[in-house]
Protein backbone atom coordinates (compact mmCIF):
# COMPACT_ATOMS: atom_id res chain seq x y z
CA UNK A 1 -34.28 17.78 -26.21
CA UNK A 2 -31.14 15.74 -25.62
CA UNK A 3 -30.57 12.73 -27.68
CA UNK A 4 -28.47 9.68 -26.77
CA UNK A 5 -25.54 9.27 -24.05
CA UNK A 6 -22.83 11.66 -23.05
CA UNK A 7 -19.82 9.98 -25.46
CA UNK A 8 -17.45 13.20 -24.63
CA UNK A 9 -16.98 14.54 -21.14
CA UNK A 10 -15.60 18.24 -21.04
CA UNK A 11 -13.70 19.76 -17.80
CA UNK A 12 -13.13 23.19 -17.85
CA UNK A 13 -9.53 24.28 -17.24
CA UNK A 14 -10.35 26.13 -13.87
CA UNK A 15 -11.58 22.47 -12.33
CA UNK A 16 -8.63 21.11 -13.82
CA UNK A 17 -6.62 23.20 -11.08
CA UNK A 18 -8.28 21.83 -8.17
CA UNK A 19 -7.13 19.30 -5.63
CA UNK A 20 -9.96 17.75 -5.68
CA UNK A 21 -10.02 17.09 -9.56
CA UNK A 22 -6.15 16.30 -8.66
CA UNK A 23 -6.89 13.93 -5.77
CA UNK A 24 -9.84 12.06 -7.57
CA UNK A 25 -7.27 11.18 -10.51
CA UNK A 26 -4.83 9.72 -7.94
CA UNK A 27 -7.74 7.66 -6.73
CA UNK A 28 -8.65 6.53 -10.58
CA UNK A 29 -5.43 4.15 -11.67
CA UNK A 30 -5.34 2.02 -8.36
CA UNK A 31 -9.28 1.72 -8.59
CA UNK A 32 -9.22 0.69 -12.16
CA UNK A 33 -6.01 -1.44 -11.04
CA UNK A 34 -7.65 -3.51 -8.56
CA UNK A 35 -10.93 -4.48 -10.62
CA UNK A 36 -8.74 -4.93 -13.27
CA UNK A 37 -6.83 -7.54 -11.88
CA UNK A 38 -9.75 -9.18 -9.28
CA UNK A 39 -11.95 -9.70 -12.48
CA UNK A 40 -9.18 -10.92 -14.15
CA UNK A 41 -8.67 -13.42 -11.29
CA UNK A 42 -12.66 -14.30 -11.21
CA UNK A 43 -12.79 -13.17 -7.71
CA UNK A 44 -15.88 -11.39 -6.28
CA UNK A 45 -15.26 -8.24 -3.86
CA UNK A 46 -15.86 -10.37 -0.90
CA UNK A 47 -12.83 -12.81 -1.93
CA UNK A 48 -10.90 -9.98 -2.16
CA UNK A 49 -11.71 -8.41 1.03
CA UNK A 50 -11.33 -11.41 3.01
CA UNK A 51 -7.85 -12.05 1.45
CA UNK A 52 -6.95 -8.59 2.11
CA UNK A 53 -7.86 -7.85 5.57
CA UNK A 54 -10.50 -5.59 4.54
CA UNK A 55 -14.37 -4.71 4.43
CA UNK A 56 -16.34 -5.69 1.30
CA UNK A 57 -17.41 -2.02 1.72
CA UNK A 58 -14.10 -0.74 1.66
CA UNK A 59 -12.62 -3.03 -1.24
CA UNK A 60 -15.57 -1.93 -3.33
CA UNK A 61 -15.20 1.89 -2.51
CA UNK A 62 -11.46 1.45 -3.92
CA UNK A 63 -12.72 0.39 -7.03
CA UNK A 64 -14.93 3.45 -6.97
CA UNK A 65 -12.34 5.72 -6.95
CA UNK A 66 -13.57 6.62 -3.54
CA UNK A 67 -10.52 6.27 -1.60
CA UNK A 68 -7.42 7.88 -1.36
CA UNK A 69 -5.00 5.18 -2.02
CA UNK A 70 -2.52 4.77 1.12
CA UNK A 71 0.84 2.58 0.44
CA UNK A 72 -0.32 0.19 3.22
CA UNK A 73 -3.42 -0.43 1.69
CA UNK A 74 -1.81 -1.38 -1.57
CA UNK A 75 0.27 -3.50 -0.22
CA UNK A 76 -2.36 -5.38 1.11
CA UNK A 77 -4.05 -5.73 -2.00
CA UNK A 78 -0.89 -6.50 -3.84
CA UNK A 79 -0.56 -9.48 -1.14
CA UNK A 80 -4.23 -10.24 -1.49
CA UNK A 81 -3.23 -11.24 -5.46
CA UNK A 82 -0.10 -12.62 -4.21
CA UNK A 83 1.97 -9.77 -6.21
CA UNK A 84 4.52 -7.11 -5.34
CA UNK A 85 4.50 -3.53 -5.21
CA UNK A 86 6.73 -1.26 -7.69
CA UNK A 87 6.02 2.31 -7.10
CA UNK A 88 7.82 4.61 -9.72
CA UNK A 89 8.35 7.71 -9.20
C-alpha cells in the first residue's frame, strides 16, 4: 500500500542515455524560463502569446516542456518581455 507523494524521482542510467531523456532536458530550462519570468511579470499565457506572435496553445506547451526550443522562437519571447537573448555556449 503506498503512502504519501513521490518526494524522490529515480532514472535509471540506461534512460539517462537516450535522446529523448536528452531532448526533454533541453526543453526543461526555457520552459521553466518563460513561466518564470511571465509570472513574474503578472501576465497570463494569452498576454504572452499575443505579444509574441504566438498561439495560447503553443506559449503554454513551452512552458510544458513540450517543445523543442528553436532560436527564433526565443527570440520572440525574449521580445515579447522586451529582453535580449544571450546564448552561451
Amino acid at each position: 500500500m503506498s503512502s504519501g507523494y513521490h518526494t524522490r524521482w529515480v532514472v535509471p542510467s540506461e534512460h539517462r542515455e537516450t535522446e529523448e531523456y536528452r531532448a526533454a532536458g533541453r526543453r526543461m530550462a526555457p520552459a521553466e524560463a518563460v513561466y518564470v519570468r511571465r509570472s513574474a511579470l503578472g501576465r497570463s499565457s494569452a498576454e504572452l502569446a499575443e505579444r509574441a506572435g504566438l498561439s495560447e496553445e503553443t506559449v503554454e506547451s513551452i512552458e510544458e516542456s513540450g517543445v523543442d526550443p528553436t532560436l527564433p522562437m526565443i527570440e520572440m519571447l525574449a521580445a515579447a518581455f522586451d529582453s535580449t537573448v544571450r546564448i552561451a555556449p
